[in-house]
N, C-alpha and C. Protein backbone atom coordinates (compact mmCIF):
# COMPACT_ATOMS: atom_id res chain seq x y z
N UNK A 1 0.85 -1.18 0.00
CA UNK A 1 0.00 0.00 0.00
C UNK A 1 0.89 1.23 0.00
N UNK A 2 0.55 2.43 -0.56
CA UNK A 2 1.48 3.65 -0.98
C UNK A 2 0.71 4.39 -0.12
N UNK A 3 1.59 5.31 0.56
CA UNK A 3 1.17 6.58 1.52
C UNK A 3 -0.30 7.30 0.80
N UNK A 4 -0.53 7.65 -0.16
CA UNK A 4 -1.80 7.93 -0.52
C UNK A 4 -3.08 7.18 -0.34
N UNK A 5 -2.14 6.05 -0.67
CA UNK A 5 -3.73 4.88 -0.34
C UNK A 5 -4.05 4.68 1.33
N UNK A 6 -2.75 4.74 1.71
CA UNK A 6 -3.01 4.90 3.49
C UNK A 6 -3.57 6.14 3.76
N UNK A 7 -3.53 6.77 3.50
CA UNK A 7 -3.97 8.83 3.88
C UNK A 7 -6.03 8.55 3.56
N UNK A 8 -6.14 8.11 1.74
CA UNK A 8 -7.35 7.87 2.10
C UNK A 8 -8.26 6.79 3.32
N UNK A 9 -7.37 5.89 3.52
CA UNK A 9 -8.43 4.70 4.09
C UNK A 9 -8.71 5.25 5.60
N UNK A 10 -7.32 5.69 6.29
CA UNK A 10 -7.29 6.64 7.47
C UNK A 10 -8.15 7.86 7.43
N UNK A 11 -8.27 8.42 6.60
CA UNK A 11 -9.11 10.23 6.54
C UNK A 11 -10.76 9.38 6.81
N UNK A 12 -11.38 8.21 6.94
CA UNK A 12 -12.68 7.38 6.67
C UNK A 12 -12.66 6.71 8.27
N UNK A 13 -11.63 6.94 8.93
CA UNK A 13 -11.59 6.41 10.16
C UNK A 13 -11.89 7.33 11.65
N UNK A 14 -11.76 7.13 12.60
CA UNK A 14 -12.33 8.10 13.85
C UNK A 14 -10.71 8.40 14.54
N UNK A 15 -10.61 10.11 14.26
CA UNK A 15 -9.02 10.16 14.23
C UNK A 15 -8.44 10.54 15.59
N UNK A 16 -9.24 9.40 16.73
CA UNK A 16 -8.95 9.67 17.92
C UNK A 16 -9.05 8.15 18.09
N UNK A 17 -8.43 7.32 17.25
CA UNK A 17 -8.27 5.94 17.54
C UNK A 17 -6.88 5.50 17.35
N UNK A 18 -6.53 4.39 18.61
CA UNK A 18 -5.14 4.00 18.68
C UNK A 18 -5.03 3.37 17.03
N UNK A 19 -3.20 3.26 17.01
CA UNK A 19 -3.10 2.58 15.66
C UNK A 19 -2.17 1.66 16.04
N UNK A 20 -2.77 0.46 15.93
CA UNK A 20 -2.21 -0.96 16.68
C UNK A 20 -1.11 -1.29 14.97
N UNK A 21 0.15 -1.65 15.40
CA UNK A 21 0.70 -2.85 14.60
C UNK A 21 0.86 -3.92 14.84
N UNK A 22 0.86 -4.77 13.54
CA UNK A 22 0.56 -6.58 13.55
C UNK A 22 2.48 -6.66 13.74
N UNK A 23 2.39 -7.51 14.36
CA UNK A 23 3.88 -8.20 15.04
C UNK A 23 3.88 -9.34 14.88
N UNK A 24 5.19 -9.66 14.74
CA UNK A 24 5.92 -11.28 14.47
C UNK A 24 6.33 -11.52 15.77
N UNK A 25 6.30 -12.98 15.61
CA UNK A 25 6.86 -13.89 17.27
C UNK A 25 7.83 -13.32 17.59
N UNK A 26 8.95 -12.96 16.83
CA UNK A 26 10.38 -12.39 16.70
C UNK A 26 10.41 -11.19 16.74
N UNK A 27 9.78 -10.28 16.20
CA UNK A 27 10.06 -8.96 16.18
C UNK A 27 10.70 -8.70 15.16
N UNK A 28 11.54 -9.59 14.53
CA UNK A 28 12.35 -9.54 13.24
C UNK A 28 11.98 -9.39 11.89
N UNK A 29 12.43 -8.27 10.96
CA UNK A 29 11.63 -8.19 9.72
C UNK A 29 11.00 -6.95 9.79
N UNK A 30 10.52 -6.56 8.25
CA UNK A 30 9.78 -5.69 7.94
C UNK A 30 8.97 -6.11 6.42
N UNK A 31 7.57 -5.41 6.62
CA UNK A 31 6.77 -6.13 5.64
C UNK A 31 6.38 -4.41 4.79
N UNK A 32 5.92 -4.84 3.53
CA UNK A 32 4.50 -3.96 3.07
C UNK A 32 3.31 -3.97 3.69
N UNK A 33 2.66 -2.68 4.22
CA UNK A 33 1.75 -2.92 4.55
C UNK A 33 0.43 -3.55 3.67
N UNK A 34 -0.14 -3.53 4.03
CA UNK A 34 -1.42 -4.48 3.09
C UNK A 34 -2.56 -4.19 2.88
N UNK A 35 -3.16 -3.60 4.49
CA UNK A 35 -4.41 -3.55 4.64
C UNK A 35 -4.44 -2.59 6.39
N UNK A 36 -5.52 -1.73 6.19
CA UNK A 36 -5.56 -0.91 7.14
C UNK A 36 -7.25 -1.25 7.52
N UNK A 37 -7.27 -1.83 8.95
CA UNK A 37 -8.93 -2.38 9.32
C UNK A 37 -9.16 -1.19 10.77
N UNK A 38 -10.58 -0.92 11.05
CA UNK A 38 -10.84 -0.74 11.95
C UNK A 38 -11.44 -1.88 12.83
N UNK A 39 -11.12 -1.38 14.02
CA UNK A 39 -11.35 -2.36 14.84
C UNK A 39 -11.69 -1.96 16.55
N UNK A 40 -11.09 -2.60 17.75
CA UNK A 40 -11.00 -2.99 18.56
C UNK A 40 -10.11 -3.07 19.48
N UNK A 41 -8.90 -2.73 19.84
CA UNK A 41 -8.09 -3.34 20.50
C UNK A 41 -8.32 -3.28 22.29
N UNK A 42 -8.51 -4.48 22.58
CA UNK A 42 -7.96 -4.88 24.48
C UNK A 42 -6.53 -4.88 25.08
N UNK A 43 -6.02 -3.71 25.65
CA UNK A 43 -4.80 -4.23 25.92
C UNK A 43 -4.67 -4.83 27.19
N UNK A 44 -3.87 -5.85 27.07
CA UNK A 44 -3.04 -6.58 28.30
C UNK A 44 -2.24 -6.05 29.17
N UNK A 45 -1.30 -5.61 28.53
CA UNK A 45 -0.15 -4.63 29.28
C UNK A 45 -0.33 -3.13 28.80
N UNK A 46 1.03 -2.53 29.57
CA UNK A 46 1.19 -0.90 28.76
C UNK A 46 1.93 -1.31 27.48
N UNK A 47 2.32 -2.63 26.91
CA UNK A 47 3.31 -2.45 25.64
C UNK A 47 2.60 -3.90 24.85
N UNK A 48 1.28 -4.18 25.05
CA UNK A 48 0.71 -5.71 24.36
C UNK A 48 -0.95 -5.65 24.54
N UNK A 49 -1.30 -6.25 23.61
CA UNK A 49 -2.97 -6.30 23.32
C UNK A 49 -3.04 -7.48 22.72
N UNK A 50 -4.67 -7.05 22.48
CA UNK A 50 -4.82 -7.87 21.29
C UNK A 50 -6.61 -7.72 20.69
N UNK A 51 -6.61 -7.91 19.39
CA UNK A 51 -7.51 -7.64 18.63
C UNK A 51 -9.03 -8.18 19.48
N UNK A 52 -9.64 -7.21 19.49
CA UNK A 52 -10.85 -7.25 20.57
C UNK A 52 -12.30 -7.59 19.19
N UNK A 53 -13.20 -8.61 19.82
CA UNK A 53 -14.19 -8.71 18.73
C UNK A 53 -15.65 -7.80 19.05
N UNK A 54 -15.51 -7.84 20.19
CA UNK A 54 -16.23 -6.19 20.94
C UNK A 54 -15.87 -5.40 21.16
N UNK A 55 -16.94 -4.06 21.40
CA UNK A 55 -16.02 -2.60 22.00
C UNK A 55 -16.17 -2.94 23.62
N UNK A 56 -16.70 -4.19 24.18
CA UNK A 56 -16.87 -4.30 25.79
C UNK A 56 -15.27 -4.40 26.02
N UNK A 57 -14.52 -3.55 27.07
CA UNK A 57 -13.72 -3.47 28.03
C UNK A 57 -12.35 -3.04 26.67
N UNK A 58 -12.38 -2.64 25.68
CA UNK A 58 -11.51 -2.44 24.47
C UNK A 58 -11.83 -0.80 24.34
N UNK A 59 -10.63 -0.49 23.34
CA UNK A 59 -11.08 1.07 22.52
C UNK A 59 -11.06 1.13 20.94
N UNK A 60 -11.34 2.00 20.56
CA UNK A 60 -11.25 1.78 18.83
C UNK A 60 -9.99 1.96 18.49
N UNK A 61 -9.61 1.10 17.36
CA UNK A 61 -8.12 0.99 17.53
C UNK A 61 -7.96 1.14 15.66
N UNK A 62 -7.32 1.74 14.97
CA UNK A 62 -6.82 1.19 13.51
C UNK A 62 -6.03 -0.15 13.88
N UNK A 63 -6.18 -0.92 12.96
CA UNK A 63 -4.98 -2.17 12.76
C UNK A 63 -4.36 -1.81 11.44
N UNK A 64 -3.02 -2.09 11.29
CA UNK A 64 -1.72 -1.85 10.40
C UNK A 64 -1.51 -3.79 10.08
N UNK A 65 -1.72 -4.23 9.05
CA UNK A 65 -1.45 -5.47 8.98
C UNK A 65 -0.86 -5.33 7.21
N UNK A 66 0.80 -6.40 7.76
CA UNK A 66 1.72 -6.56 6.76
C UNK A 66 1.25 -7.53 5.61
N UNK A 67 1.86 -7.62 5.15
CA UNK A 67 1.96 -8.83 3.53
C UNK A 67 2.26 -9.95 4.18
N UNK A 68 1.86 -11.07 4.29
CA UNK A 68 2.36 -12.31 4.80
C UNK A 68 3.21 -12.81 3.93
C-alpha cells in the first residue's frame, strides 16, 4: 500500500483511535503494509494487546497489517 492509499483509508476512520501494529513472534523483519482495518483493541499490558471482537472493556483501535 502507498502513503496515498493509506492517507485515504485513514481520513474514513475516527481520528482519535489507537493505531495498533501486527507483530511477528520475533520482532524480526519488515513487511508492506497491506491492509488498514478498523477495529477494537484490548490491551493486556502498557506495551501488548490484542484484537478485541467487541467494543466491551476495548477502545477503537486502527490495525496496520503486513503482507504475509
Amino acid at each position: 500500500m502507498k502513503v496515498k492509499e493509506l492517507i485515504n483509508v485513514l481520513k474514513r476512520m475516527p481520528q482519535e483511535s489507537l493505531v495498533v501494529l501486527s507483530k511477528d513472534s520475533e520482532g524480526n523483519g519488515f513487511s508492506p503494509l497491506y491492509e488498514a482495518e478498523e477495529g477494537w483493541y484490548k490491551k493486556e499490558t502498557t506495551w501488548s494487546g490484542d484484537y478485541a471482537f467487541s467494543n466491551s472493556n476495548s477502545e477503537d483501535a486502527v490495525f496496520l497489517w503486513p503482507i504475509d
